[in-house]
Structures are given as C-alpha cells and as structure tokens.
Protein backbone atom coordinates (compact mmCIF):
# COMPACT_ATOMS: atom_id res chain seq x y z
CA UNK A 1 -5.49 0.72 -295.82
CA UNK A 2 -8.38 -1.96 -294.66
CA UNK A 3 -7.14 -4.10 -297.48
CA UNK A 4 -3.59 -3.77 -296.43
CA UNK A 5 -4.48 -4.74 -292.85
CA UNK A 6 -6.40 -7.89 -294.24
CA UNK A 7 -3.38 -8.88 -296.39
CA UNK A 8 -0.97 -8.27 -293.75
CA UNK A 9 -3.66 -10.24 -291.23
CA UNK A 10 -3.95 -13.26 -293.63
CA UNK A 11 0.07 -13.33 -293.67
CA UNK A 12 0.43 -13.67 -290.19
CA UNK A 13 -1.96 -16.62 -289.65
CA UNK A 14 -0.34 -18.37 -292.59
CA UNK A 15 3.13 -17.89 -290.36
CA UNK A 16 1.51 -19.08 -287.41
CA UNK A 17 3.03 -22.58 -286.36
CA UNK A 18 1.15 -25.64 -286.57
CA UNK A 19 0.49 -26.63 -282.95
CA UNK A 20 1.33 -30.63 -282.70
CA UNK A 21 -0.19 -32.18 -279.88
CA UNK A 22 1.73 -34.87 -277.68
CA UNK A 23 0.73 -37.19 -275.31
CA UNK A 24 2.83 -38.92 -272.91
CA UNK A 25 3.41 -40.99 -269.84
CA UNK A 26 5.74 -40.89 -267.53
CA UNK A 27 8.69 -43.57 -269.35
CA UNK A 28 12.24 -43.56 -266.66
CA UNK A 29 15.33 -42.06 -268.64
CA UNK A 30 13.44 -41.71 -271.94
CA UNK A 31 10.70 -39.08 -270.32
CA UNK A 32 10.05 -38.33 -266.75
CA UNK A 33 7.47 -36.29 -265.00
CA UNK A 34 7.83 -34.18 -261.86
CA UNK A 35 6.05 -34.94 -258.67
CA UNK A 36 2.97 -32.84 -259.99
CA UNK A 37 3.48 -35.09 -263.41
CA UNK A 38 3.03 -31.89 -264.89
CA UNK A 39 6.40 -31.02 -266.83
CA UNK A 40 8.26 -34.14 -268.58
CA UNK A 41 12.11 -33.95 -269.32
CA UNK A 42 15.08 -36.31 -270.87
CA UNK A 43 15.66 -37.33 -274.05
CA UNK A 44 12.44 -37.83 -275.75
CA UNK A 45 11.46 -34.19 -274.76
CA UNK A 46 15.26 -32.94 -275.97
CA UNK A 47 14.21 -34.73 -279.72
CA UNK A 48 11.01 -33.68 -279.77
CA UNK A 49 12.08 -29.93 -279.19
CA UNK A 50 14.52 -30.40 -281.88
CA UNK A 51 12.26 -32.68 -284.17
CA UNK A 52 9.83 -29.39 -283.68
CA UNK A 53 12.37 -26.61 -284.19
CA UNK A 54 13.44 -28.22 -287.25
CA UNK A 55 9.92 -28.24 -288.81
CA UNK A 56 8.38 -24.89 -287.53
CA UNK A 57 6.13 -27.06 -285.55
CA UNK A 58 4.70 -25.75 -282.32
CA UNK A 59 5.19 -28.54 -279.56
CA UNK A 60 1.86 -28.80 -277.11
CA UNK A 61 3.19 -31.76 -274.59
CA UNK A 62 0.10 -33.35 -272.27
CA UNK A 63 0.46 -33.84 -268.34
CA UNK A 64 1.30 -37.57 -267.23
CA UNK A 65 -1.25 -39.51 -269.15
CA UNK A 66 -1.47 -42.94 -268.69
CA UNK A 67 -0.17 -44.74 -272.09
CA UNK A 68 -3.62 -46.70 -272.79
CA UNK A 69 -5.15 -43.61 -273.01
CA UNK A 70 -2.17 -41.46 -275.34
CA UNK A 71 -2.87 -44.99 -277.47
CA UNK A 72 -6.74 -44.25 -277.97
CA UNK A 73 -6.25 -40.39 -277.80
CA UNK A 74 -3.98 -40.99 -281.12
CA UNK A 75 -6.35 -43.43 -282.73
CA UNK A 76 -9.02 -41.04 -282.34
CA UNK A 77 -7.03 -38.18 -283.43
CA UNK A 78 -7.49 -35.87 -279.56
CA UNK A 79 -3.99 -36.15 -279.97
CA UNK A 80 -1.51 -35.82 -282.54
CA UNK A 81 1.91 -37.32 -281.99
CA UNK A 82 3.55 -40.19 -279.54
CA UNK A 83 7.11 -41.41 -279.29
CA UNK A 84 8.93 -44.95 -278.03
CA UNK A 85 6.08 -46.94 -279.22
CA UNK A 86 6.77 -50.79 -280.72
CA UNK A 87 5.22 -52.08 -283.43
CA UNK A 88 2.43 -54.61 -284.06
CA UNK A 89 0.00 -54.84 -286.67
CA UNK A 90 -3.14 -52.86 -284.86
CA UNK A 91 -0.51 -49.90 -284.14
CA UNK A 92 0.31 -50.07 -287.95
CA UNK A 93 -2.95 -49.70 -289.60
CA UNK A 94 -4.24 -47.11 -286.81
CA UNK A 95 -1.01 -44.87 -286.56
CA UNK A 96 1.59 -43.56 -289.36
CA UNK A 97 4.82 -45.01 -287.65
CA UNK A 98 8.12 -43.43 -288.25
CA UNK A 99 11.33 -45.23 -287.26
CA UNK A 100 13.65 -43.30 -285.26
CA UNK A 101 15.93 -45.98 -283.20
CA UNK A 102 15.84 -49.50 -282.22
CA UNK A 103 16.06 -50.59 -278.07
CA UNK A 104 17.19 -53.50 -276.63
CA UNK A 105 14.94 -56.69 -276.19
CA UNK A 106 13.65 -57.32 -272.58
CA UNK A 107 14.58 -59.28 -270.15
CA UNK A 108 13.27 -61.16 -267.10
CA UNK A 109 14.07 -60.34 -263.36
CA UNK A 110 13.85 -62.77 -260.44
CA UNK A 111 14.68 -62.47 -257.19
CA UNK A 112 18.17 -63.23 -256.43
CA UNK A 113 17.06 -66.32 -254.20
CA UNK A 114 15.50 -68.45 -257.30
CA UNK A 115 16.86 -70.93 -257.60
CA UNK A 116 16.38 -73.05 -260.87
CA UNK A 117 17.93 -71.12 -263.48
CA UNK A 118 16.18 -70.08 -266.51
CA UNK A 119 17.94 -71.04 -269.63
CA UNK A 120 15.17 -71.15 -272.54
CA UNK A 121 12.13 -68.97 -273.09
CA UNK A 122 9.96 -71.75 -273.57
CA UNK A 123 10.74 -72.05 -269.37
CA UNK A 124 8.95 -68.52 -269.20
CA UNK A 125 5.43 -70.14 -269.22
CA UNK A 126 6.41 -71.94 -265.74
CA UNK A 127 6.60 -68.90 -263.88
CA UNK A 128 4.08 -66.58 -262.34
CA UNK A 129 4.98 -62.94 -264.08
CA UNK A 130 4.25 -59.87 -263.69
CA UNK A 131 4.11 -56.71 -266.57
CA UNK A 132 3.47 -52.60 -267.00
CA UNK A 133 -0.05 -52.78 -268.03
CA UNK A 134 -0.27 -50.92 -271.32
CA UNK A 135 3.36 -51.67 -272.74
CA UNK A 136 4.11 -54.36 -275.47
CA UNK A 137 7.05 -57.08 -274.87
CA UNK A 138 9.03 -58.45 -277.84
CA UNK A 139 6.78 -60.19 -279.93
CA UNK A 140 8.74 -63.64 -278.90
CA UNK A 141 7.99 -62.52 -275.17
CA UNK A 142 4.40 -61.59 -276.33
CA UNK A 143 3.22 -64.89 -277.70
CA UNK A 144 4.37 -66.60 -274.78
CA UNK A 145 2.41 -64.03 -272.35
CA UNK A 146 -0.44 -64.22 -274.59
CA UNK A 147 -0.95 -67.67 -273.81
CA UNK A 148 -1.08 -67.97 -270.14
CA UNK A 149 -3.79 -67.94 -268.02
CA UNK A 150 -5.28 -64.64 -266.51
CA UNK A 151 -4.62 -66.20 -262.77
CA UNK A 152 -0.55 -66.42 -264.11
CA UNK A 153 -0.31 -62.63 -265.14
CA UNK A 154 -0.54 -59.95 -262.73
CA UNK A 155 -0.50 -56.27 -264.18
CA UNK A 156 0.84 -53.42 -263.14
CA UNK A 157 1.10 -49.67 -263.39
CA UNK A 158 4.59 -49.20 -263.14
CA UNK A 159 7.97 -51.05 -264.13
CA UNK A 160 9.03 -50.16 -260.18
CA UNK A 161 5.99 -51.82 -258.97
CA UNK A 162 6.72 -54.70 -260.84
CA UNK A 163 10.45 -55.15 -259.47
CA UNK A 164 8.82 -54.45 -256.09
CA UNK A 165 6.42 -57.53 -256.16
CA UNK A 166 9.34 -59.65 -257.72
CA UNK A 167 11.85 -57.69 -254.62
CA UNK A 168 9.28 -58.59 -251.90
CA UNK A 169 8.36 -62.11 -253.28
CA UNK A 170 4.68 -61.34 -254.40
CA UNK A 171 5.27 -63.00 -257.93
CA UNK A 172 8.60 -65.21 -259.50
CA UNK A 173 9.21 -62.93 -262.05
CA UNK A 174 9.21 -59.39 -264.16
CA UNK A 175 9.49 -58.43 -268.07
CA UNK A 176 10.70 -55.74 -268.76
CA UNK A 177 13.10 -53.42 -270.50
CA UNK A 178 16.46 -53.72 -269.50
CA UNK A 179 16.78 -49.50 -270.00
CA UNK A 180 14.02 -48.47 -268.06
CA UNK A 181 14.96 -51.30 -265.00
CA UNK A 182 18.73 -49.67 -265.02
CA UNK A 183 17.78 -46.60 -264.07
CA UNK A 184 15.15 -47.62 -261.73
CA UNK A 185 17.07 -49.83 -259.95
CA UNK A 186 20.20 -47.51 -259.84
CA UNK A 187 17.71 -45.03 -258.15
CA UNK A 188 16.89 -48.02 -255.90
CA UNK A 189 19.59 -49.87 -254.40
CA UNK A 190 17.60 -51.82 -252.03
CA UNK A 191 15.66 -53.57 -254.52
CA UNK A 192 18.68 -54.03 -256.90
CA UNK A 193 20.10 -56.00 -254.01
CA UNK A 194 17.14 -58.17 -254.25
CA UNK A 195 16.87 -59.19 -257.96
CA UNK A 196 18.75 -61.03 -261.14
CA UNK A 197 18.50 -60.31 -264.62
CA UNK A 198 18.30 -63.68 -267.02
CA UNK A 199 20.27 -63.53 -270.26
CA UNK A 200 18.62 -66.66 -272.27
CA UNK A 201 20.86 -68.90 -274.39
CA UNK A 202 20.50 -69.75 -278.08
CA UNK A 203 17.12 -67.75 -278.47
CA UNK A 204 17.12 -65.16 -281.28
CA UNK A 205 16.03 -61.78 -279.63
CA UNK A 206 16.92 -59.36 -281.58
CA UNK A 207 16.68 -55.77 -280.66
CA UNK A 208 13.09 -53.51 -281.51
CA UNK A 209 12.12 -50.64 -283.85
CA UNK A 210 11.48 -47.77 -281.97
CA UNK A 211 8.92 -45.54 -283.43
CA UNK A 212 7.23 -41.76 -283.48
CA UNK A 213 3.28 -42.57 -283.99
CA UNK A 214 1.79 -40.14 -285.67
CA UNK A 215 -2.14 -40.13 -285.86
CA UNK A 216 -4.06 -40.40 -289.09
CA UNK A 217 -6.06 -37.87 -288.38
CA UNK A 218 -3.72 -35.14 -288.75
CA UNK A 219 -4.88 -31.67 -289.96
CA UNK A 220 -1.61 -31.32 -292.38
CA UNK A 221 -0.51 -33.75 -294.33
CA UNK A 222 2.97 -32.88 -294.63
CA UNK A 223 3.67 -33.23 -291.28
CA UNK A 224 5.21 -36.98 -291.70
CA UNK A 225 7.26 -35.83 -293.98
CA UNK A 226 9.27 -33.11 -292.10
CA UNK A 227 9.65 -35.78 -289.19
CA UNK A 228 11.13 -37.60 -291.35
CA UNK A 229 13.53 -35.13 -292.98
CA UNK A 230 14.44 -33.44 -289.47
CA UNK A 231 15.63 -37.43 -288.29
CA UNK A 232 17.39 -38.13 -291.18
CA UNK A 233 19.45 -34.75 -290.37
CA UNK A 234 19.75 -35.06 -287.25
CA UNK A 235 21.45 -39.52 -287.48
CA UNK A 236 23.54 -37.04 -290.34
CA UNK A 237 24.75 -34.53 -287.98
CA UNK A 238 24.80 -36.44 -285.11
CA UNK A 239 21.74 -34.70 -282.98
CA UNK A 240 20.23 -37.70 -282.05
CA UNK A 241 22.94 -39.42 -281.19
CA UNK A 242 24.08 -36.73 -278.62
CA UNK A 243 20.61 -36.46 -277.52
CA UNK A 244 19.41 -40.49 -276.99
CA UNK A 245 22.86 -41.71 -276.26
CA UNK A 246 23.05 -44.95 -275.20
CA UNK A 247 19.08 -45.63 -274.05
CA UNK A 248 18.64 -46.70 -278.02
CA UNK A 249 20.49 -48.15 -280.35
CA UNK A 250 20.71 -46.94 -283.86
C-alpha cells in the first residue's frame, strides 16, 4: 500500500501544471490595471489565458509593475514570460522572442495650435519631445531620439502624461503609439480637443513585430515550443483574431 501511495504521489506532481510567471504594466486597451493595479484585463490577459489553457500552463500574472523592471525581472529570470514587447538587438540575445502580431508605427502629437507643419522626420530633431520612459519607438523614431540632447527629451511615466504636457503646452511634442493614444484620448475628450496627430510623407514606416519574451532562464525547455504551437492554432482558428481585434495587425 505505501508503495502505491508513492506511485500514485509521484503521478500527481508530474500532472501538476507548470506555473509561468508574468510580469506586466499597466499598457491602455492591450492590458489595464484597476485602481489598486492589482488585477489586469483586455486582450493580452484574454491570449494569455488561452495561450495557457492551450499548453497546460498555469498563468501567475504580477501586480502593476513598472516595465523597466518586468525587462530586468525577465533577464534575470524572477520572471518568466512578457508580452507586446519590440524588438532590438539587447532584447534578442537576453530574451527568446516569439512573434505573435505586428502594431502600427507611432506617431507624433502636437498641440492643435502649432503651427509649422511637420512633413519629414528629419524635422523631428527641431522639436522639444516628450516619451513613456521604458518603451521603445520605431527604430527610425529611435535613432533620431537617440541623438538629441538630454535638455530636448523629457520622460515620462505614462503615455497620458505625455499628451498632458503636449495638451497644456509644457513641451511641442509626443511619440507615441497611435493604439494606446486612441483610447486614451477617447477616455479624454478635453485633451483630444487640444492635440493633432502628424502623418509624415514619403518616409518608409512600416508597421512593428510584436512579440511574447520569454526568459532564458526557463525551468522547461519546451515551453517555447507550445507558445508557439498554441499561436499558430489559434491565427488557424481565428482565436487571436477575435481576441486582439483591431489593436494589432496580423
């Protein structure tokens, strides 16, 4: 009997389900956190419970963390997964990235009383900008950035902080993604009042890779490739489609 309770034991912690751990900020319509920034919901949580049910994983979302430190959490394996990140070459050789989507390029909001209008992005570096601390730009947008001054850059925890200084005058302009801003500023008519978008002629920005970072210090290395098979049947049976919608394109 002792040796049937031991076998029977040992079965049930093989069947237990490997806990992944998430970490995430607060991201408008992709993932949100209540007021408590406790409990996250939209569309990356809706994937990632399906992404998990489709694996046997067991899903172990953080509180609101701010992204720099999900980023180092996942480099130094505290954490296990991440989702909407971009990719650049230090992401690549400290995560596994796994392509789920692509997302429009961003964009650049003034306020509505600027006057010279903004045709190239070469006519970027003229302008005092502000950005979410912690979240890449499209590479074009990033070299530019890169290169200005620290006194030309503010930083920012928030994409509605940034529209706010760009709202109230505080700075000429705001990059951003053009997904997260509509939501914010349909949330916030006041401020949409206040602000332009800038759609830039003949300058090749093409849309982003979206990707699930996964850390390398993962426990079971399988887990990448049940990710993987749970996307590609879920763009086959249209899951992700219904789920995302039309914050990513595909």
């Amino acid at each position: 009997m002792a040796l049937l309770s031991v076998a029977a034991g040992s079965k049930n912690a093989e069947a237990k389900p490997v806990a992944i751990r998430w970490c995430l900020d607060h991201f408008p319509r992709l993932h949100e956190f209540d007021a408590k920034g406790r409990t996250a919901t939209g569309p990356s949580v809706e994937m990632m419970q399906e992404i998990a049910r489709r694996t046997g994983f067991r899903l172990e979302p953080s509180r609101q963390t701010p992204i720099a430190r999900c980023l180092k959490a996942l480099a130094d394996g505290e954490t296990d997964i991440m989702v909407n990140l971009l990719y650049n070459e230090e992401r690549a050789r400290q995560f596994i990235l796994i392509r789920f989507a692509s997302r429009l390029p961003d964009q650049l909001y003034r306020h509505v009383a600027a006057a010279k209008p903004l045709l190239r992005l070469s006519q970027i570096s003229s302008l005092s900008l502000v950005i979410v601390r912690g979240f890449r730009l499209h590479p074009k947008l990033q070299k530019i950035t890169d290169a200005l001054p620290p006194n030309q850059i503010q930083y920012v925890d928030s994409a509605l902080n940034a529209l706010k200084l760009v709202a109230k005058g505080r700075t000429e302009a705001a990059l951003l993604s053009p997904n997260i801003v509509k939501t914010l500023l349909d949330q916030h008519p006041d401020i949409a009042r206040q602000l332009q978008s800038t759609q830039f002629l003949h300058d090749d920005l093409q849309p982003e890779d979206i990707f699930i970072g996964l850390s390398r210090h993962l426990k079971h290395p399988d887990t990448e490739q049940k990710i993987k098979t749970a996307l590609a049947q879920m763009k086959q049976d249209g899951s992700l489609q219904r789920i995302l919608g039309d914050t990513v394109l595909y």
